[in-house]
C-alpha atoms as a PDB file:
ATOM      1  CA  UNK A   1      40.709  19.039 -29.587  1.00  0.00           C
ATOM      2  CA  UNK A   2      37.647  21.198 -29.987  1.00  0.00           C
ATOM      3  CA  UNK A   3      35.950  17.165 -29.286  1.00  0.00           C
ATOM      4  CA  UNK A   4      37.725  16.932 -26.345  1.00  0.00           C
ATOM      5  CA  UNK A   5      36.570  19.710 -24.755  1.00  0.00           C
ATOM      6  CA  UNK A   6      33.195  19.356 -25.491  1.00  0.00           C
ATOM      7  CA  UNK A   7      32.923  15.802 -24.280  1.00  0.00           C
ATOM      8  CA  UNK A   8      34.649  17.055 -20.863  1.00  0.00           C
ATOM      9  CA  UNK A   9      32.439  20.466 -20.586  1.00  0.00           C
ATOM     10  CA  UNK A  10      29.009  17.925 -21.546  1.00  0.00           C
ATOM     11  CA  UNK A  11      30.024  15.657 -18.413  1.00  0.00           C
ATOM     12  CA  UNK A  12      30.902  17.614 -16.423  1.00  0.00           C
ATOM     13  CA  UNK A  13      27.413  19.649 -16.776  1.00  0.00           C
ATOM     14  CA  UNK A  14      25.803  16.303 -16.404  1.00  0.00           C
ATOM     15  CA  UNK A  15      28.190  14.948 -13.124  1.00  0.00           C
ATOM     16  CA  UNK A  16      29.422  11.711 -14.457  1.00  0.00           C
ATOM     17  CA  UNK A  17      27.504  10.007 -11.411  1.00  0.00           C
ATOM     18  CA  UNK A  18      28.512   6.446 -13.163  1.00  0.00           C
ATOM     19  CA  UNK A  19      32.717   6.965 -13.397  1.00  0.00           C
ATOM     20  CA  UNK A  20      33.957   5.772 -10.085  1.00  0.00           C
ATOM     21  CA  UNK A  21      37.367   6.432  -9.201  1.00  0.00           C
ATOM     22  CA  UNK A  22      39.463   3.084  -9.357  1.00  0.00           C
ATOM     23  CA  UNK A  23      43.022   2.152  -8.288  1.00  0.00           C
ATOM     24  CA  UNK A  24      46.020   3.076  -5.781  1.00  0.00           C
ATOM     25  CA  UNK A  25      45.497   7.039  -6.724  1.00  0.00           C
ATOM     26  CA  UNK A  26      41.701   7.043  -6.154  1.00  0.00           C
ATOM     27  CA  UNK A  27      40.746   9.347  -3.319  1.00  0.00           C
ATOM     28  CA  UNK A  28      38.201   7.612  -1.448  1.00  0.00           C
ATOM     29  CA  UNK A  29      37.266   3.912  -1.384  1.00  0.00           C
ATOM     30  CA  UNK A  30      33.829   3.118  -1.690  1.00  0.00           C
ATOM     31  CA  UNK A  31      32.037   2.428   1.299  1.00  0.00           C
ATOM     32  CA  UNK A  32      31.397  -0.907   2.711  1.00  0.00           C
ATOM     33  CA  UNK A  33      28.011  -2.470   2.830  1.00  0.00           C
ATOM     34  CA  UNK A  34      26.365  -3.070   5.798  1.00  0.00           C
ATOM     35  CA  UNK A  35      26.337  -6.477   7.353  1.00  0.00           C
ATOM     36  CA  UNK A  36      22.549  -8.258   6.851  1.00  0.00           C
ATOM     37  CA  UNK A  37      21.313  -8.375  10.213  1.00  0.00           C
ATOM     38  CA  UNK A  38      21.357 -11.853  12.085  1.00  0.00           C
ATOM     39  CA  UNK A  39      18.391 -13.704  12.506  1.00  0.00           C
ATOM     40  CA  UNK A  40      16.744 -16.005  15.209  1.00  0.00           C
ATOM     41  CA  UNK A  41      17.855 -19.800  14.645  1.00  0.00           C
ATOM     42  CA  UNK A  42      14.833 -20.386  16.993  1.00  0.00           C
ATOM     43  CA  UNK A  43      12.135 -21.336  14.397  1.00  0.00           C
ATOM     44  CA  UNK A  44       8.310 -19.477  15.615  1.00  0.00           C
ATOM     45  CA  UNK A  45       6.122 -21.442  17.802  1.00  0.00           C
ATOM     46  CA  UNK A  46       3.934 -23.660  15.491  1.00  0.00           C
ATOM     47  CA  UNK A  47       0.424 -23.253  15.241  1.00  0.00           C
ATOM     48  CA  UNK A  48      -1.811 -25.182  16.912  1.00  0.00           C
ATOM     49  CA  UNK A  49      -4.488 -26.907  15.266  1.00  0.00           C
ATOM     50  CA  UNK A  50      -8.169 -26.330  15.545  1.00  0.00           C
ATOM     51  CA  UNK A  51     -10.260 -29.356  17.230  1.00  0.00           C
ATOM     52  CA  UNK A  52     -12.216 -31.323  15.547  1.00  0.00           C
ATOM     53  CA  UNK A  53     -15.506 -30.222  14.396  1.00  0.00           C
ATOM     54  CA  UNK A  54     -18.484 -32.390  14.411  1.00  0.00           C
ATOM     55  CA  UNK A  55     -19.951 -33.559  11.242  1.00  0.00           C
ATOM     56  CA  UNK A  56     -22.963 -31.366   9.371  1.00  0.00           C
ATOM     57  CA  UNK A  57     -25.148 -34.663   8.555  1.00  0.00           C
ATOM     58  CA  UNK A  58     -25.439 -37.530  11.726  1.00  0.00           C
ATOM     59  CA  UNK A  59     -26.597 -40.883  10.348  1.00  0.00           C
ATOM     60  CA  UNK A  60     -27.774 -42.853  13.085  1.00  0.00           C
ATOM     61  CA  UNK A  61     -27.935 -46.635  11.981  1.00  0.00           C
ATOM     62  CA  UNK A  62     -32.177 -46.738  11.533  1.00  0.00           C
ATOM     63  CA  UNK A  63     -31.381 -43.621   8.844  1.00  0.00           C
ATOM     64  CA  UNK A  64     -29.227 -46.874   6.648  1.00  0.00           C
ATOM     65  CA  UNK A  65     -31.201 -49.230   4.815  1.00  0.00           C
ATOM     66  CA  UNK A  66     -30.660 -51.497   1.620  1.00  0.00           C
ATOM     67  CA  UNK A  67     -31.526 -48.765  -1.012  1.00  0.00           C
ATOM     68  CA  UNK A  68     -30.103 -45.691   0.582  1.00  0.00           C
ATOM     69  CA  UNK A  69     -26.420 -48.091   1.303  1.00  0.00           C
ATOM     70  CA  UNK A  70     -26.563 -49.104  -2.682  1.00  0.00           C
ATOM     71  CA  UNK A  71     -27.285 -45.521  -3.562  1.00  0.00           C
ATOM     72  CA  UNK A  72     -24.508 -43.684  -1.596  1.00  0.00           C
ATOM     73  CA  UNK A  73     -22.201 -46.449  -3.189  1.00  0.00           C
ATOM     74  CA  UNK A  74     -23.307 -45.481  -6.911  1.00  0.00           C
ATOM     75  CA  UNK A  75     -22.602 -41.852  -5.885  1.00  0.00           C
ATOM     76  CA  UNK A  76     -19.654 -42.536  -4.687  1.00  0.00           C
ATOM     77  CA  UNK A  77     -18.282 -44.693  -7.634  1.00  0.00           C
ATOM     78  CA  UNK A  78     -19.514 -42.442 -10.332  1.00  0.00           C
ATOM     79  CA  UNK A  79     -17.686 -39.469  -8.145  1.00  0.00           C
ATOM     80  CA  UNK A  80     -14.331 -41.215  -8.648  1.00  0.00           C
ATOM     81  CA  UNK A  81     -14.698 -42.457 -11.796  1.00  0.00           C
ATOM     82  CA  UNK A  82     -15.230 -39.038 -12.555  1.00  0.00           C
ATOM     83  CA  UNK A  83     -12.584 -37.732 -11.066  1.00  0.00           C
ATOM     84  CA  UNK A  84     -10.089 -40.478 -12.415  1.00  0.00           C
ATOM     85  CA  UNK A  85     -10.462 -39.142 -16.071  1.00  0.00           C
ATOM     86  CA  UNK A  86      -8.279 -36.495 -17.204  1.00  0.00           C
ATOM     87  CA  UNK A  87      -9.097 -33.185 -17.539  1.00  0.00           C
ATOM     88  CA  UNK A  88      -8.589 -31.201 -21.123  1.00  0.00           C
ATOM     89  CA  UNK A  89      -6.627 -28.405 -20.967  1.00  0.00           C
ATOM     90  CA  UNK A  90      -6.748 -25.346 -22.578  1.00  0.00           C
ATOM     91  CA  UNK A  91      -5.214 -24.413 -25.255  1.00  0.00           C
ATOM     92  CA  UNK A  92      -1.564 -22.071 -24.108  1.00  0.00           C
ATOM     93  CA  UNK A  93      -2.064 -19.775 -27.029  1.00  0.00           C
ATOM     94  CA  UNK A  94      -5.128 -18.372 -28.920  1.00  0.00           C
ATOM     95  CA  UNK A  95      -5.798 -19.142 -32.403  1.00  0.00           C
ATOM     96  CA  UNK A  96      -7.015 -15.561 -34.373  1.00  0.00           C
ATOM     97  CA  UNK A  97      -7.867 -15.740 -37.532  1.00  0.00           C
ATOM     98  CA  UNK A  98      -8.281 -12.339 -39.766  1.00  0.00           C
ATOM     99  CA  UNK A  99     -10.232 -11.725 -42.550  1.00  0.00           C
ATOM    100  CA  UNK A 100      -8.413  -9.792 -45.739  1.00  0.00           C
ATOM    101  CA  UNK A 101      -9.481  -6.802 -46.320  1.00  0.00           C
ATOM    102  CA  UNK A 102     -11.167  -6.254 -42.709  1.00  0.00           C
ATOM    103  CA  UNK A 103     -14.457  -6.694 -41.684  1.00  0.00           C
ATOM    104  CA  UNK A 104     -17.576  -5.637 -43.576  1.00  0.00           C
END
């Protein structure tokens, strides 16, 4: 009895914020939640895309000869074949290794 009590007296000094009342006794329902507010359908206006810029480097056709055509296509095959091999990844986890005894 004495356990009774004291479990009653404890919540009620702590205001059992948690218990909701529940059934066809209960005095108060709990209230409803408010409806989420409609949105637009009407999707924003898209954005419209900057112009064109013109290019950083103009090569005018007396700037192309034999040697600088061959060259550009070396650079540009040794880009891609570069960029066709995998990467490595690293590692997901880190190895640590410890010493017995600590260090000295």
């Amino acid at each position: 009895m004495r356990t009774l009590l004291f479990a009653l007296g404890t919540a009620a000094l702590v205001g059992c914020h948690a218990i909701k009342p529940v059934g066809p006794l209960a005095d108060h329902l709990p209230a409803p939640k408010p409806a989420a507010p409609k949105t637009d359908p009407t999707p924003p206006p898209a954005v419209k895309p900057t112009p064109p810029s013109l290019p950083t480097a103009l090569v005018t056709p007396g700037d192309v000869t034999d040697a600088t055509a061959r060259e550009a296509a070396s650079k540009l095959t040794n880009e891609l074949t570069a960029d066709s091999k995998p990467s490595t990844n690293a590692p997901v986890t880190v190895s640590v290794s410890r010493v017995k005894g600590g260090i000295k």
